[in-house]
PDB file of N, CA and C in Angstrom:
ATOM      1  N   UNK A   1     -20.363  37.031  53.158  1.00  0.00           N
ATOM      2  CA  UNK A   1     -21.663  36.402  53.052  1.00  0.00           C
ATOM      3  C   UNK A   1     -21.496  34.939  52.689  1.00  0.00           C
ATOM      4  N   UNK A   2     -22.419  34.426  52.797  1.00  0.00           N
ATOM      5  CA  UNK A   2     -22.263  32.542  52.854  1.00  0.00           C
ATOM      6  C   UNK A   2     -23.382  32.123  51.961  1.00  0.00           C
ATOM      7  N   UNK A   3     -23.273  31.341  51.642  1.00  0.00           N
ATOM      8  CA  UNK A   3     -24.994  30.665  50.349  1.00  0.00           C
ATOM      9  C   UNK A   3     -25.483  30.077  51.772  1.00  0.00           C
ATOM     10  N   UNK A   4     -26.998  30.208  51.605  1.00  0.00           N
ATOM     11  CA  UNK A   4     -27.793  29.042  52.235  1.00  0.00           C
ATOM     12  C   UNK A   4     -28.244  28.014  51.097  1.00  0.00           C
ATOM     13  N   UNK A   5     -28.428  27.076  51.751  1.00  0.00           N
ATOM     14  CA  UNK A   5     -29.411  26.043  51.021  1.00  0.00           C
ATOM     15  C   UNK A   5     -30.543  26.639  50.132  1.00  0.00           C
ATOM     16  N   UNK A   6     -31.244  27.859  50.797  1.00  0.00           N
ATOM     17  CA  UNK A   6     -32.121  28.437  50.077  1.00  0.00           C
ATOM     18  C   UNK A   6     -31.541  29.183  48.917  1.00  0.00           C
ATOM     19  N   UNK A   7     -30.629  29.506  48.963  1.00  0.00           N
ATOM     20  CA  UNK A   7     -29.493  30.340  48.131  1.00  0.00           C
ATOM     21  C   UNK A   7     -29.311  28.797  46.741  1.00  0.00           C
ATOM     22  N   UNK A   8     -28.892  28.322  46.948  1.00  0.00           N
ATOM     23  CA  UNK A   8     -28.114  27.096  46.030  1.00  0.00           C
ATOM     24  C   UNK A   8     -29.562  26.652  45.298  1.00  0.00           C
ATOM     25  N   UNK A   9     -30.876  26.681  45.965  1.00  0.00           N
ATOM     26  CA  UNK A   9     -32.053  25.641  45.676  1.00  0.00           C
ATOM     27  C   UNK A   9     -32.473  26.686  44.387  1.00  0.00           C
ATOM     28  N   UNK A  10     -32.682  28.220  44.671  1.00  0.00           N
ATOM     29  CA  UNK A  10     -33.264  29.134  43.882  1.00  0.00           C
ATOM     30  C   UNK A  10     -32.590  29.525  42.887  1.00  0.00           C
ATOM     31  N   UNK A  11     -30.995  29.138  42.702  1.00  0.00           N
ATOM     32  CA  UNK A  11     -29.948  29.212  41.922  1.00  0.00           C
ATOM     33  C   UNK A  11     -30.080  28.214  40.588  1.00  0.00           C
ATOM     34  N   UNK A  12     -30.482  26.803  41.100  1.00  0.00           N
ATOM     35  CA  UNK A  12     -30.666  25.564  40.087  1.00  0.00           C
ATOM     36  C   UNK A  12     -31.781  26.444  38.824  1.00  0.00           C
ATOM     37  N   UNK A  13     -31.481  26.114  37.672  1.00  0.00           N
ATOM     38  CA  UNK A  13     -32.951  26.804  36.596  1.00  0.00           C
ATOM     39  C   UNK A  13     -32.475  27.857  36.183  1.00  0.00           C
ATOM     40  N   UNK A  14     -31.125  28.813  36.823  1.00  0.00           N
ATOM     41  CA  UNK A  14     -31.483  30.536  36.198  1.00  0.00           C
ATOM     42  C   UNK A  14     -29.924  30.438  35.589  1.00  0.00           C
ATOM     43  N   UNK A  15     -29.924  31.292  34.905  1.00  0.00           N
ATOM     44  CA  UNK A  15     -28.684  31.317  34.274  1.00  0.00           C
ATOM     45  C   UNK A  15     -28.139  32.643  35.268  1.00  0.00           C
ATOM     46  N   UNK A  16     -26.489  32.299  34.953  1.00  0.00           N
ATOM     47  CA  UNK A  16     -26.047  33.142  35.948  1.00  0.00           C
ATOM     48  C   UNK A  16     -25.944  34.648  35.552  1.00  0.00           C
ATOM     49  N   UNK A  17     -25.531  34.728  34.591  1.00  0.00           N
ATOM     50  CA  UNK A  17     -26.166  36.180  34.289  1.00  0.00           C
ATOM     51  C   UNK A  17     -27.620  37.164  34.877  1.00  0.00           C
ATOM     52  N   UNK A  18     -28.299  36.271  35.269  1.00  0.00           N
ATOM     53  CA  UNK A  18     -28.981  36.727  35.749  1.00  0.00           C
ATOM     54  C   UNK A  18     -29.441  36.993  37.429  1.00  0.00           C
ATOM     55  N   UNK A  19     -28.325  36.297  37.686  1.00  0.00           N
ATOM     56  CA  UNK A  19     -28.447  36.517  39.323  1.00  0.00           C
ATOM     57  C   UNK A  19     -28.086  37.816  39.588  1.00  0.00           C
ATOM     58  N   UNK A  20     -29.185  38.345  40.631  1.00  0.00           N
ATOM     59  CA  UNK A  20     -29.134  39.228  42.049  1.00  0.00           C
ATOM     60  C   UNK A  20     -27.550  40.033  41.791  1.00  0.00           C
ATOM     61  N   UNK A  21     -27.429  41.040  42.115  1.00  0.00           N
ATOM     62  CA  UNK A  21     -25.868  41.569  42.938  1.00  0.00           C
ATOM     63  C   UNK A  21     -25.780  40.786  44.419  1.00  0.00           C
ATOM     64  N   UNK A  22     -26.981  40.389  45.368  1.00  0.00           N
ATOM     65  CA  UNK A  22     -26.910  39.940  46.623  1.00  0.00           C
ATOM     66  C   UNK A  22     -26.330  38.302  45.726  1.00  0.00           C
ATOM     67  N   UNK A  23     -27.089  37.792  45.029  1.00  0.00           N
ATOM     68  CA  UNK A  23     -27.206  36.408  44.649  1.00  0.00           C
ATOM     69  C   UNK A  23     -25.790  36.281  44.883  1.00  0.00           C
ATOM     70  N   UNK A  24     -25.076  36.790  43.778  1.00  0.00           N
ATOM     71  CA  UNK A  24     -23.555  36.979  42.808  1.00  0.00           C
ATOM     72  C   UNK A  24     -22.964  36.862  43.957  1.00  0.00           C
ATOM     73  N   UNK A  25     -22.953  37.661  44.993  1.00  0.00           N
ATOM     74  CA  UNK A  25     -21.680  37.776  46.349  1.00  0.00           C
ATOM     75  C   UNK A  25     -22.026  36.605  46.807  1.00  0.00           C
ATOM     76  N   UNK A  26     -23.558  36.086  47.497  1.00  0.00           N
ATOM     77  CA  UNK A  26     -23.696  34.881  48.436  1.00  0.00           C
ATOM     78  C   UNK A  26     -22.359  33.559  47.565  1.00  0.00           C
ATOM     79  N   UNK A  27     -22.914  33.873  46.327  1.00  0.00           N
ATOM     80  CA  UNK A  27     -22.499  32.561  45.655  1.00  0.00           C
ATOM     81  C   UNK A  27     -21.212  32.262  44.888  1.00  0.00           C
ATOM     82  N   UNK A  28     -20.918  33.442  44.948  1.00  0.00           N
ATOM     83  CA  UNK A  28     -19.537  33.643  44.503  1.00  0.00           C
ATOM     84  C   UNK A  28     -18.094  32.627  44.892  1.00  0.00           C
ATOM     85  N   UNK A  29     -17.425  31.638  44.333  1.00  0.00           N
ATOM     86  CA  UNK A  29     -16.184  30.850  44.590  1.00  0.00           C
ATOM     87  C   UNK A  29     -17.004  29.773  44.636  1.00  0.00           C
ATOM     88  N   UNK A  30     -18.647  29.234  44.507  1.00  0.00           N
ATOM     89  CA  UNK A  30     -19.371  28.149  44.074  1.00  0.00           C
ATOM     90  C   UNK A  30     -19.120  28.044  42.703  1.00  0.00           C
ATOM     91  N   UNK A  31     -19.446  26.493  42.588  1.00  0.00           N
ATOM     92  CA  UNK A  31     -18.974  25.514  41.016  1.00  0.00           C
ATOM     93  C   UNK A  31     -20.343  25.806  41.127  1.00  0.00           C
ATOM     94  N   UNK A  32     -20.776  25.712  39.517  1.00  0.00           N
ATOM     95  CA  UNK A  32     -21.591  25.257  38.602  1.00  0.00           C
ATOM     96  C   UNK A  32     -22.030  24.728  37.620  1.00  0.00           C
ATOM     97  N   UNK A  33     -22.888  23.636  37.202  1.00  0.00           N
ATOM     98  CA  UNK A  33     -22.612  22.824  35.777  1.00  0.00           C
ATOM     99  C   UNK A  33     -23.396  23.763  34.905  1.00  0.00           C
ATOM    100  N   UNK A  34     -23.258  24.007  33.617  1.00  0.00           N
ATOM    101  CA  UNK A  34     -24.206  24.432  32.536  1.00  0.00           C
ATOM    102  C   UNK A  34     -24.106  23.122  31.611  1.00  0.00           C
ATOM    103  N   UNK A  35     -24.803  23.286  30.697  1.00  0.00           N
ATOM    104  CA  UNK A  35     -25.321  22.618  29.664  1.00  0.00           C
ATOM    105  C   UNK A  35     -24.034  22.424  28.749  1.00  0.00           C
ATOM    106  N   UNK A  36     -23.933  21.664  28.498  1.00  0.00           N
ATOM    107  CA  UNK A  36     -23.125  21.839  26.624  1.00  0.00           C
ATOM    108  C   UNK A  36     -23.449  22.005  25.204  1.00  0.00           C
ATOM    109  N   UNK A  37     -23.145  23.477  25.058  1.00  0.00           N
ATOM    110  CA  UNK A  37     -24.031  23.377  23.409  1.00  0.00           C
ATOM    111  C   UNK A  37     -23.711  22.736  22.826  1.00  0.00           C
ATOM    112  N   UNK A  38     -24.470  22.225  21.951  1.00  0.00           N
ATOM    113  CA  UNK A  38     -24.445  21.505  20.601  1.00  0.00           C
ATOM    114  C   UNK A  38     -25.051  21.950  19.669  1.00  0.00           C
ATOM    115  N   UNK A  39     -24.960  21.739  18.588  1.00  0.00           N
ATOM    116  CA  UNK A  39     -25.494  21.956  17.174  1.00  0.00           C
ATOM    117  C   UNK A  39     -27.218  21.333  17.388  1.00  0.00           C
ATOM    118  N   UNK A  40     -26.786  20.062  17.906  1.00  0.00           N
ATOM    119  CA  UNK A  40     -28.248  19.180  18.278  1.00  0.00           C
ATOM    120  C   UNK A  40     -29.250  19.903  19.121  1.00  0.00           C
ATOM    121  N   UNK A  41     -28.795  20.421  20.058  1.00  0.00           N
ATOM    122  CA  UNK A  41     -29.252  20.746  21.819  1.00  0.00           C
ATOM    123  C   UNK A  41     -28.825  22.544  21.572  1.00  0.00           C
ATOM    124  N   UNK A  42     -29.539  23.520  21.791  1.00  0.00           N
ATOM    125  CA  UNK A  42     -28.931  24.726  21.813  1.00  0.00           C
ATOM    126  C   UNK A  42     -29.404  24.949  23.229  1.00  0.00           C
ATOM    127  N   UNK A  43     -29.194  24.899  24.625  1.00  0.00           N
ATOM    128  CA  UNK A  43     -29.592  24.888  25.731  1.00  0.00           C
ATOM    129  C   UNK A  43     -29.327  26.205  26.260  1.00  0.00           C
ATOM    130  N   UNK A  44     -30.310  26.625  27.289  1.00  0.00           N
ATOM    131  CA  UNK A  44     -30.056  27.571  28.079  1.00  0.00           C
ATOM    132  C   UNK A  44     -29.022  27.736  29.005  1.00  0.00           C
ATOM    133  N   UNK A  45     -28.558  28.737  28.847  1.00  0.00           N
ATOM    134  CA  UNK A  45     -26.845  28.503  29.899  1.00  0.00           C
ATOM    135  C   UNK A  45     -27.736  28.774  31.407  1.00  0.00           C
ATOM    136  N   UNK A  46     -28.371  27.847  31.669  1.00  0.00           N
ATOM    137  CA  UNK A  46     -28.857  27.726  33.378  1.00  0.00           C
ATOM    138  C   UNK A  46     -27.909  26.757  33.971  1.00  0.00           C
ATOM    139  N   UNK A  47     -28.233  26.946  35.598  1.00  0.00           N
ATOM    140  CA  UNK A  47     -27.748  26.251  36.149  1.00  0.00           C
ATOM    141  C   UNK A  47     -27.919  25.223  36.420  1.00  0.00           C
ATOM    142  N   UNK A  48     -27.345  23.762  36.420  1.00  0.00           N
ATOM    143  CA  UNK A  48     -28.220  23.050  36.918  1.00  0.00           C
ATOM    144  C   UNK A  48     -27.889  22.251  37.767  1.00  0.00           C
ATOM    145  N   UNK A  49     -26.241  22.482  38.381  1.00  0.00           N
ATOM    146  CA  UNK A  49     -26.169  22.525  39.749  1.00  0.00           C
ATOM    147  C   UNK A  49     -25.430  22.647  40.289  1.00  0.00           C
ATOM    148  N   UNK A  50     -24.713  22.981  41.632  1.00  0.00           N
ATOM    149  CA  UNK A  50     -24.109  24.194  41.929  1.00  0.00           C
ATOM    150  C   UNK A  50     -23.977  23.444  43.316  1.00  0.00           C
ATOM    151  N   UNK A  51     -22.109  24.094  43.560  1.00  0.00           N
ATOM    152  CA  UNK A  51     -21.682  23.078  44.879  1.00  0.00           C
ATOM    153  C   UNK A  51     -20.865  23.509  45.224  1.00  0.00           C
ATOM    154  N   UNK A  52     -19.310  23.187  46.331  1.00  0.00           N
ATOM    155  CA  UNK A  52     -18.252  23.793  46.592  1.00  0.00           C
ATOM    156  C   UNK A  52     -17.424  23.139  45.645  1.00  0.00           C
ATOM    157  N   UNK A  53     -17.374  21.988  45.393  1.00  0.00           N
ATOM    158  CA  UNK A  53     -16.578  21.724  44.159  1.00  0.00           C
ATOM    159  C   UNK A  53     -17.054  20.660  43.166  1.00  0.00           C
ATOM    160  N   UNK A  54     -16.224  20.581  42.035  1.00  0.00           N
ATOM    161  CA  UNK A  54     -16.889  19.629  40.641  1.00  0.00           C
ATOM    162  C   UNK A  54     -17.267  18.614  41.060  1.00  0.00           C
ATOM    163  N   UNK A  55     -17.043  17.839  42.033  1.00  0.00           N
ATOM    164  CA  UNK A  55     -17.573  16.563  42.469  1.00  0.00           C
ATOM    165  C   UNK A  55     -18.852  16.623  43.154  1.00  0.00           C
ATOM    166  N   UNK A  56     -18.796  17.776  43.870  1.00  0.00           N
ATOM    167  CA  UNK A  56     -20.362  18.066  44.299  1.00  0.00           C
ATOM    168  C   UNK A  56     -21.400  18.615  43.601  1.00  0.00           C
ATOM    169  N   UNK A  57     -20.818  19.272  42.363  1.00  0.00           N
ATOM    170  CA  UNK A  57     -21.660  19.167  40.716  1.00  0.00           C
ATOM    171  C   UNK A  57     -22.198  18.254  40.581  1.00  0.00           C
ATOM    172  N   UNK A  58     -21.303  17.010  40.330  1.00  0.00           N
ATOM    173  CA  UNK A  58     -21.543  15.701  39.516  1.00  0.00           C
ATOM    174  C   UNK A  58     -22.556  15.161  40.439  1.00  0.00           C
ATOM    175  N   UNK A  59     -22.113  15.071  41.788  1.00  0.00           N
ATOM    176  CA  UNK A  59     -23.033  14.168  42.759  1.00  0.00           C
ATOM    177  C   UNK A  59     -24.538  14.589  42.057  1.00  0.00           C
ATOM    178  N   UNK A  60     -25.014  16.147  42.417  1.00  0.00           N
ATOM    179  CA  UNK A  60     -26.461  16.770  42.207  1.00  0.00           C
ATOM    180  C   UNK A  60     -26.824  16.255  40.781  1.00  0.00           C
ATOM    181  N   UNK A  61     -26.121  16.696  39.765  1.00  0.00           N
ATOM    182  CA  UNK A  61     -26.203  15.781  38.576  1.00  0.00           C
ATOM    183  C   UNK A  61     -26.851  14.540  38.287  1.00  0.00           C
ATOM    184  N   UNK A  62     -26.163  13.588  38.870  1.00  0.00           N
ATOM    185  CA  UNK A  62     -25.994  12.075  38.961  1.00  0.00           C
ATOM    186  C   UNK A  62     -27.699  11.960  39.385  1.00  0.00           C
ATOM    187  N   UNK A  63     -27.673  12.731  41.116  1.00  0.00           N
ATOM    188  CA  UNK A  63     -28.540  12.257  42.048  1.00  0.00           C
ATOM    189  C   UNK A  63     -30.276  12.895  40.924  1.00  0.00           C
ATOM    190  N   UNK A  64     -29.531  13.890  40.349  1.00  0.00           N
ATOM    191  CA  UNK A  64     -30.942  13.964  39.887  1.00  0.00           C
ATOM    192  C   UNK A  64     -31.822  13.030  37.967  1.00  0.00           C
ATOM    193  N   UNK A  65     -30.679  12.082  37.625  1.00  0.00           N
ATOM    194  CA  UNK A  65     -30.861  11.798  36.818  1.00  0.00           C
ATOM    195  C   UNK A  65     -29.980  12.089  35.210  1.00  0.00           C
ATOM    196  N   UNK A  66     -29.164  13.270  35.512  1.00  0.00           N
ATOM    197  CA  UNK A  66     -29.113  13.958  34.441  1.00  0.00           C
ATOM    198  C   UNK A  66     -27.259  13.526  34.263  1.00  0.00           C
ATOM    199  N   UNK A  67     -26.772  12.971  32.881  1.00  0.00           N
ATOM    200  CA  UNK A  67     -25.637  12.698  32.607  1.00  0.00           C
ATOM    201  C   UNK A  67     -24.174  14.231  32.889  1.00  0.00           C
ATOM    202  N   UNK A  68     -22.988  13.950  33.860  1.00  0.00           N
ATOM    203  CA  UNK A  68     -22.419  14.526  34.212  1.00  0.00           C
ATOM    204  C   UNK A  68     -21.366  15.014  32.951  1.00  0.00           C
ATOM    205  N   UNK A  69     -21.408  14.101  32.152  1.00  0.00           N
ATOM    206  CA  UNK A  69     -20.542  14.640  30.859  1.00  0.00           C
ATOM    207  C   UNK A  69     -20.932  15.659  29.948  1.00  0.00           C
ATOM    208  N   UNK A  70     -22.323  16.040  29.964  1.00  0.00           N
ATOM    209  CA  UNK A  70     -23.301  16.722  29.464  1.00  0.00           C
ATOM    210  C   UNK A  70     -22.757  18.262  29.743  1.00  0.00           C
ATOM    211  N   UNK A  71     -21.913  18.191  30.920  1.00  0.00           N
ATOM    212  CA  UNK A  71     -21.697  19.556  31.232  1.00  0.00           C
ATOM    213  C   UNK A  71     -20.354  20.315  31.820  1.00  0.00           C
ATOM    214  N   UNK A  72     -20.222  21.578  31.560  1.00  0.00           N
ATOM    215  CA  UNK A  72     -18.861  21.922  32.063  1.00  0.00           C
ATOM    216  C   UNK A  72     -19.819  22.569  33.406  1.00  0.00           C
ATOM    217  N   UNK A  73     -17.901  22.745  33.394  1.00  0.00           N
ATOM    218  CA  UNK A  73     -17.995  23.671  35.228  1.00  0.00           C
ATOM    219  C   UNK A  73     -17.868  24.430  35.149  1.00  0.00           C
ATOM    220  N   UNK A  74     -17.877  25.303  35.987  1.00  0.00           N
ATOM    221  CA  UNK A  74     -17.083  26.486  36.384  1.00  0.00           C
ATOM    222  C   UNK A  74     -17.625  27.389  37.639  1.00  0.00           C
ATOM    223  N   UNK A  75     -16.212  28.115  37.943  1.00  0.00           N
ATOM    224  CA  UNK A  75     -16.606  28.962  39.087  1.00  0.00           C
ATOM    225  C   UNK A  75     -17.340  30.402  39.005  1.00  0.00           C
ATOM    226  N   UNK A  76     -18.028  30.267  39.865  1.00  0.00           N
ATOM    227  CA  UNK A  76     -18.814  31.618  39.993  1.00  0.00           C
ATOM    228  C   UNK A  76     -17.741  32.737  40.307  1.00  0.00           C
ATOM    229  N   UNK A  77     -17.617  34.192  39.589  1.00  0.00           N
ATOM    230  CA  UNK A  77     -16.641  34.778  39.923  1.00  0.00           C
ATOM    231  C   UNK A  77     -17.170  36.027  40.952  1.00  0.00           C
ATOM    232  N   UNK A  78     -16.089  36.862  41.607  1.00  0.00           N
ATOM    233  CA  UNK A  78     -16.963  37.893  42.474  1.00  0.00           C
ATOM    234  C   UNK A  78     -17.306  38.744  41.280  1.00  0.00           C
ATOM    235  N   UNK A  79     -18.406  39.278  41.525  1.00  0.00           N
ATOM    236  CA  UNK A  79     -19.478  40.259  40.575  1.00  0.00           C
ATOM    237  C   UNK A  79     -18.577  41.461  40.541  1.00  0.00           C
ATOM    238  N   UNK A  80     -17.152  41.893  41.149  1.00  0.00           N
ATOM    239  CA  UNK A  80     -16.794  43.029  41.384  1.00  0.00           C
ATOM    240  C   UNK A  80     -15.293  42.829  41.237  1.00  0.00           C
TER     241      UNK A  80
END
């Protein structure tokens, strides 16, 4: 299975724990940024954006305003 665009768009906002079994496979070996806790900031582990790799994190990041240091990566693993 492959992500669509529609796949990646409905992904941004949810934390991954909570994705689909369909979600989990489409998206599976995709990067994602979460938040960085802090003591200051206790943030929701959502996504907030999601790519084939960390640079295409940062780009969505960047492009949407939001500081790229703010957040780790990581890969989506297979659900199975």
């Amino acid at each position: 299975m492959t992500a669509t665009t529609k796949d990646l768009e409905q992904a941004i906002g949810r934390s991954p724990d909570r994705l689909t079994l369909d979600e989990q496979l489409r998206l599976a070996g995709k990067y994602v940024a979460l938040e960085f806790y802090t003591p200051e900031a206790t943030p929701l582990r959502r996504i907030e954006a999601i790519g084939d790799s960390v640079v295409d994190c940062v780009r969505m990041l960047t492009k949407r305003g939001l500081n790229p240091s703010h957040f780790e990566y990581i890969r989506l693993p297979h659900p199975y």
